[in-house]
C-alpha atoms as a PDB file:
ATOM      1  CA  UNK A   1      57.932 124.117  72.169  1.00  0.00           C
ATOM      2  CA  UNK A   2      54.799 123.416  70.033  1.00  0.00           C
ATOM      3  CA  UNK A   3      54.928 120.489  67.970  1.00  0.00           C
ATOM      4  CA  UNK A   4      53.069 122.055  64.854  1.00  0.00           C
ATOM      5  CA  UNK A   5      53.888 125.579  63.487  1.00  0.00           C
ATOM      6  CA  UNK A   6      51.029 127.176  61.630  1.00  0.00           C
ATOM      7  CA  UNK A   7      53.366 128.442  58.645  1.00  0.00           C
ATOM      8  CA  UNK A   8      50.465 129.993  56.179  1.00  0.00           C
ATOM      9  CA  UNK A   9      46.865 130.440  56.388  1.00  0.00           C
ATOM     10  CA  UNK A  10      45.392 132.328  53.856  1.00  0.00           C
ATOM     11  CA  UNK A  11      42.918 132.420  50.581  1.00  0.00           C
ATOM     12  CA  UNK A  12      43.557 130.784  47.806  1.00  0.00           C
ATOM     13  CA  UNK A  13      43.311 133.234  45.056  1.00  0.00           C
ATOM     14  CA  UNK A  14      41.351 132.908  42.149  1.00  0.00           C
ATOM     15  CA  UNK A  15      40.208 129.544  43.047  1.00  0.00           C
ATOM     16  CA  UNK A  16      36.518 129.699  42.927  1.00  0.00           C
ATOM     17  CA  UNK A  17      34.901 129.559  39.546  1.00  0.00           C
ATOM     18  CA  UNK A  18      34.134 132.665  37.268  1.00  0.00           C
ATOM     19  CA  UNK A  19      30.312 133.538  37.087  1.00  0.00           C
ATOM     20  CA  UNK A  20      28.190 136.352  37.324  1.00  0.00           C
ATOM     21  CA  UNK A  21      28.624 135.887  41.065  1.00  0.00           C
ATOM     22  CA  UNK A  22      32.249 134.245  41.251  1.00  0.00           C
ATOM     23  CA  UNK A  23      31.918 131.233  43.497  1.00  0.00           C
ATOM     24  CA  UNK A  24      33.987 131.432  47.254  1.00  0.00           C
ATOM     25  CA  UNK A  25      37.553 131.202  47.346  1.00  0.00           C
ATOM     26  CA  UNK A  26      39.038 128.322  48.972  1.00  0.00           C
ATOM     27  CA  UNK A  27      42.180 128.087  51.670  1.00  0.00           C
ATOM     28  CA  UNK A  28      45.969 127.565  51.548  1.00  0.00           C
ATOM     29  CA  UNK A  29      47.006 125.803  54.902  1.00  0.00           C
ATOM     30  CA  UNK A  30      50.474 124.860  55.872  1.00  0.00           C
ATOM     31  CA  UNK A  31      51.669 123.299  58.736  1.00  0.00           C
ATOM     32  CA  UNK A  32      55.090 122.305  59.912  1.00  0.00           C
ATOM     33  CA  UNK A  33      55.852 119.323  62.235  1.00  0.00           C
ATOM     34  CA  UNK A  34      58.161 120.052  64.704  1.00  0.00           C
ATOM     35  CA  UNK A  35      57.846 116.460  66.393  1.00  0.00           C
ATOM     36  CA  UNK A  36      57.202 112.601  64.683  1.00  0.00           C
ATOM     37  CA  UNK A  37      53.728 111.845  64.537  1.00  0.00           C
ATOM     38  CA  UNK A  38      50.851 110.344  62.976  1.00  0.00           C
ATOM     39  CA  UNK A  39      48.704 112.991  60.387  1.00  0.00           C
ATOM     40  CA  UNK A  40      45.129 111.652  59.871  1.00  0.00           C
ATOM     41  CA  UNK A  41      43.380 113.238  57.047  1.00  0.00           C
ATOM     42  CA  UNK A  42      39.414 113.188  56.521  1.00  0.00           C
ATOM     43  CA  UNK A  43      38.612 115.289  53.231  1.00  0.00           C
ATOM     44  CA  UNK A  44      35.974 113.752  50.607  1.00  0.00           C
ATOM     45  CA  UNK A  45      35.168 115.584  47.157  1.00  0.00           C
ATOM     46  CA  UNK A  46      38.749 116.102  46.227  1.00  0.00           C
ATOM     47  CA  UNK A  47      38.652 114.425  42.689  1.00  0.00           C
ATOM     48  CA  UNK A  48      35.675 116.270  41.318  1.00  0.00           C
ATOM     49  CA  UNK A  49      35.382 120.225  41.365  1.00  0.00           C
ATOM     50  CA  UNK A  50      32.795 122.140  42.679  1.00  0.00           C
ATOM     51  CA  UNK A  51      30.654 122.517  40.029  1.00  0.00           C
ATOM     52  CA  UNK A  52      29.496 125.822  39.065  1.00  0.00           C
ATOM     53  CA  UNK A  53      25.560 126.508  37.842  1.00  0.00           C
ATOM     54  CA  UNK A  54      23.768 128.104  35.197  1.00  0.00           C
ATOM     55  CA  UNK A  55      27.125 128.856  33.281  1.00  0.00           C
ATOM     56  CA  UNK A  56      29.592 129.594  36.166  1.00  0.00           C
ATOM     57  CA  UNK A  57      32.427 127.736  36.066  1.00  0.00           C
ATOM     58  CA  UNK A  58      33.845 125.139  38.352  1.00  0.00           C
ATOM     59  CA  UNK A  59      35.779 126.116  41.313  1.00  0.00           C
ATOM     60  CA  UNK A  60      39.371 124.396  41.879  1.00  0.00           C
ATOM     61  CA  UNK A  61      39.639 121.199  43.169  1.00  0.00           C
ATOM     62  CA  UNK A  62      41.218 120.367  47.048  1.00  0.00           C
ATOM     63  CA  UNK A  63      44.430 119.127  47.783  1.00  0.00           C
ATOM     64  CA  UNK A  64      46.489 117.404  50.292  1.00  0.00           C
ATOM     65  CA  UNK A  65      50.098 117.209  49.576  1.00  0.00           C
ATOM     66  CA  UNK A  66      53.085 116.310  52.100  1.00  0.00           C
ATOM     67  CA  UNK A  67      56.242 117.757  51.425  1.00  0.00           C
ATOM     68  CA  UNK A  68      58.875 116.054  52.682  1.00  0.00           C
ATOM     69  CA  UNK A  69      61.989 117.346  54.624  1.00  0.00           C
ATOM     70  CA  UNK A  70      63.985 115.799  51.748  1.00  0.00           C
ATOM     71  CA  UNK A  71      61.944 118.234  49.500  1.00  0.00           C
ATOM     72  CA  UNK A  72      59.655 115.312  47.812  1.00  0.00           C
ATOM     73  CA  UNK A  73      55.932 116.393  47.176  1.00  0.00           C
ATOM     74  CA  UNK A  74      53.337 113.609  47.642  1.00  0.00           C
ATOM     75  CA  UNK A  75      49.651 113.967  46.862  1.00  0.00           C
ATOM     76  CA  UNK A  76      48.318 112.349  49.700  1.00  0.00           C
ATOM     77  CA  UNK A  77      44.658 111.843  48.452  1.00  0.00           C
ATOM     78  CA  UNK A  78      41.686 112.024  50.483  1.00  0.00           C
ATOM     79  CA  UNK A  79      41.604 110.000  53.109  1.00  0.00           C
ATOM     80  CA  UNK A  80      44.657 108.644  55.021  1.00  0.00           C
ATOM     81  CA  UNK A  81      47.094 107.871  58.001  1.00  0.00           C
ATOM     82  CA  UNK A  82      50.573 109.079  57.207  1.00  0.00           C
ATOM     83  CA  UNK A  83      53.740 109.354  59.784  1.00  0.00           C
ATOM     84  CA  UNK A  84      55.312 112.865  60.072  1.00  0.00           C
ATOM     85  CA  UNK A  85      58.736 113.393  60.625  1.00  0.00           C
ATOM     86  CA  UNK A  86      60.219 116.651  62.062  1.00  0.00           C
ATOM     87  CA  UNK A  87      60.422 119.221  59.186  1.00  0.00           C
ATOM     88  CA  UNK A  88      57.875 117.624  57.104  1.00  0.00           C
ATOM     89  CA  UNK A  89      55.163 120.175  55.907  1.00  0.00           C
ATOM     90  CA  UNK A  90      51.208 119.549  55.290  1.00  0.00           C
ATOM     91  CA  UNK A  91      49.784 121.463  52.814  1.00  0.00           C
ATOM     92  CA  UNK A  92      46.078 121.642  52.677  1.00  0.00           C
ATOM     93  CA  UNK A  93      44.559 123.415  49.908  1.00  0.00           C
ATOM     94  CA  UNK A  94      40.440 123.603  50.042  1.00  0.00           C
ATOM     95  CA  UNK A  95      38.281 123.517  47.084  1.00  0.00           C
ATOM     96  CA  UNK A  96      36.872 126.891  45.413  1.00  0.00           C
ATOM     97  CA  UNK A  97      33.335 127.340  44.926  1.00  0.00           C
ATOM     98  CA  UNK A  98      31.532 127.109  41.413  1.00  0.00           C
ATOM     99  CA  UNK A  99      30.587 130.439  39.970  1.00  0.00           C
ATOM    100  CA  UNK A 100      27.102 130.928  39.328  1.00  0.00           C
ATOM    101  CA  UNK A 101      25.410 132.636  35.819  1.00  0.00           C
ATOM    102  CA  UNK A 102      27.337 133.407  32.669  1.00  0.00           C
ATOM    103  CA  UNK A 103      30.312 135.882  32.760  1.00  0.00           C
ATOM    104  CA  UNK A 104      29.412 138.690  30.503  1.00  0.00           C
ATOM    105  CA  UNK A 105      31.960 140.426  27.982  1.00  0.00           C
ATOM    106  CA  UNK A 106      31.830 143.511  29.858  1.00  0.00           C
ATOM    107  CA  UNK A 107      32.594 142.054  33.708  1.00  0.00           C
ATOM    108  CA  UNK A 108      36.302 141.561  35.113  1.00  0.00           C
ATOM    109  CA  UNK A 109      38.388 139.160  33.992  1.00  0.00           C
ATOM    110  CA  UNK A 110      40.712 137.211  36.340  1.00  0.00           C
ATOM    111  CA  UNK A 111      44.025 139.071  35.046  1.00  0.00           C
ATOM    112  CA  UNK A 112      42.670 142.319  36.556  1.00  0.00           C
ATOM    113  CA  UNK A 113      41.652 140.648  39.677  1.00  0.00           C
ATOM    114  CA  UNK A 114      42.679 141.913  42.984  1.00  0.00           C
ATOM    115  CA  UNK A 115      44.316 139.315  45.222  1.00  0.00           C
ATOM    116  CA  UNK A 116      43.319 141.012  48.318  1.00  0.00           C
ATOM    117  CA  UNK A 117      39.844 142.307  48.541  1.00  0.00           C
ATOM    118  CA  UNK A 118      38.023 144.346  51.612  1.00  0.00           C
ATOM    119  CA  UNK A 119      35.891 142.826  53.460  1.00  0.00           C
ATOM    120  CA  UNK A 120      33.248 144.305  55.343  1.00  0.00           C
ATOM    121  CA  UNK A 121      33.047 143.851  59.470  1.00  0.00           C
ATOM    122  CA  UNK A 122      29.988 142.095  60.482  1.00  0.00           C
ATOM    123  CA  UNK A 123      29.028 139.426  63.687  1.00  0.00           C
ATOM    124  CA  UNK A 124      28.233 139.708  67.176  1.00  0.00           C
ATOM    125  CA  UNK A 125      31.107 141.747  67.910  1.00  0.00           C
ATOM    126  CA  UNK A 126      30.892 144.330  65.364  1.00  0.00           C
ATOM    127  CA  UNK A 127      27.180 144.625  66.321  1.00  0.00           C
ATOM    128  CA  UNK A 128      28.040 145.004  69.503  1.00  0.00           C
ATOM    129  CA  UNK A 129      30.525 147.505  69.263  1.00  0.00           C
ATOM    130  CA  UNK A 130      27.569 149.271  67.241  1.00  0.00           C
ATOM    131  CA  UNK A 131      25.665 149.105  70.395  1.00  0.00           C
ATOM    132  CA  UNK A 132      27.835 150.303  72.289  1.00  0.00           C
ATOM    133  CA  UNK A 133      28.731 153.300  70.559  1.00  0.00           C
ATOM    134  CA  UNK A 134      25.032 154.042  69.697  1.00  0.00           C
ATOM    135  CA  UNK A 135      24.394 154.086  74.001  1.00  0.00           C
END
């Protein structure tokens, strides 16, 4: 068996700032250890947020918390060397981006929001499926 499980990996909605062009939204990560081990974590820029320009607002800062099989929550900071147990769960949330220009009266506000928004295809493989086709 694998000794992580990749339980969620998803956006983090509404996390990126408001703006005339709403900054990026960042990433909800969980991961469940299966097996005791040492987590090493490497993030920087997790006590400031992303700051937005021109009168977009700040994006949401990151977060590393550790919940515990016991159900304890620990904010594990930026930078360090904890032991996992089985059943322990890292949660990794990355920053949103800072909205940039001033939201206007008129524009949408975050209740009416969509949590799930279409995307659409692009990269090497949708342009080459366009070749293809095209042949």
């Amino acid at each position: 068996s694998f000794p992580v499980v990749l339980l969620k990996f998803c956006l983090r909605p509404s996390s990126g700032g408001k703006g005339q062009f709403q900054g990026g939204d960042g990433v909800d990560r969980r991961i469940l250890f299966r097996r005791s081990m040492t987590l090493s974590i490497l993030t920087e820029r997790r006590v400031y947020q992303p700051y937005g320009l021109y009168g977009g607002e700040n994006g949401q800062c990151g977060k590393n918390l550790l919940k515990r099989v016991d159900g304890r929550l620990i904010n594990l900071g930026g930078k360090c060397s904890v032991p996992m147990e089985p059943g322990d769960t890292f949660i990794l949330l990355t920053p949103g981006g800072g909205g940039y220009g001033k939201v206007h009266d008129e524009q949408v506000n975050d209740s009416e929001r969509t949590e799930f928004q279409t995307f659409t295809e692009r990269g090497s493989l949708f342009d080459y499926k366009l070749t293809q086709e095209g042949a």
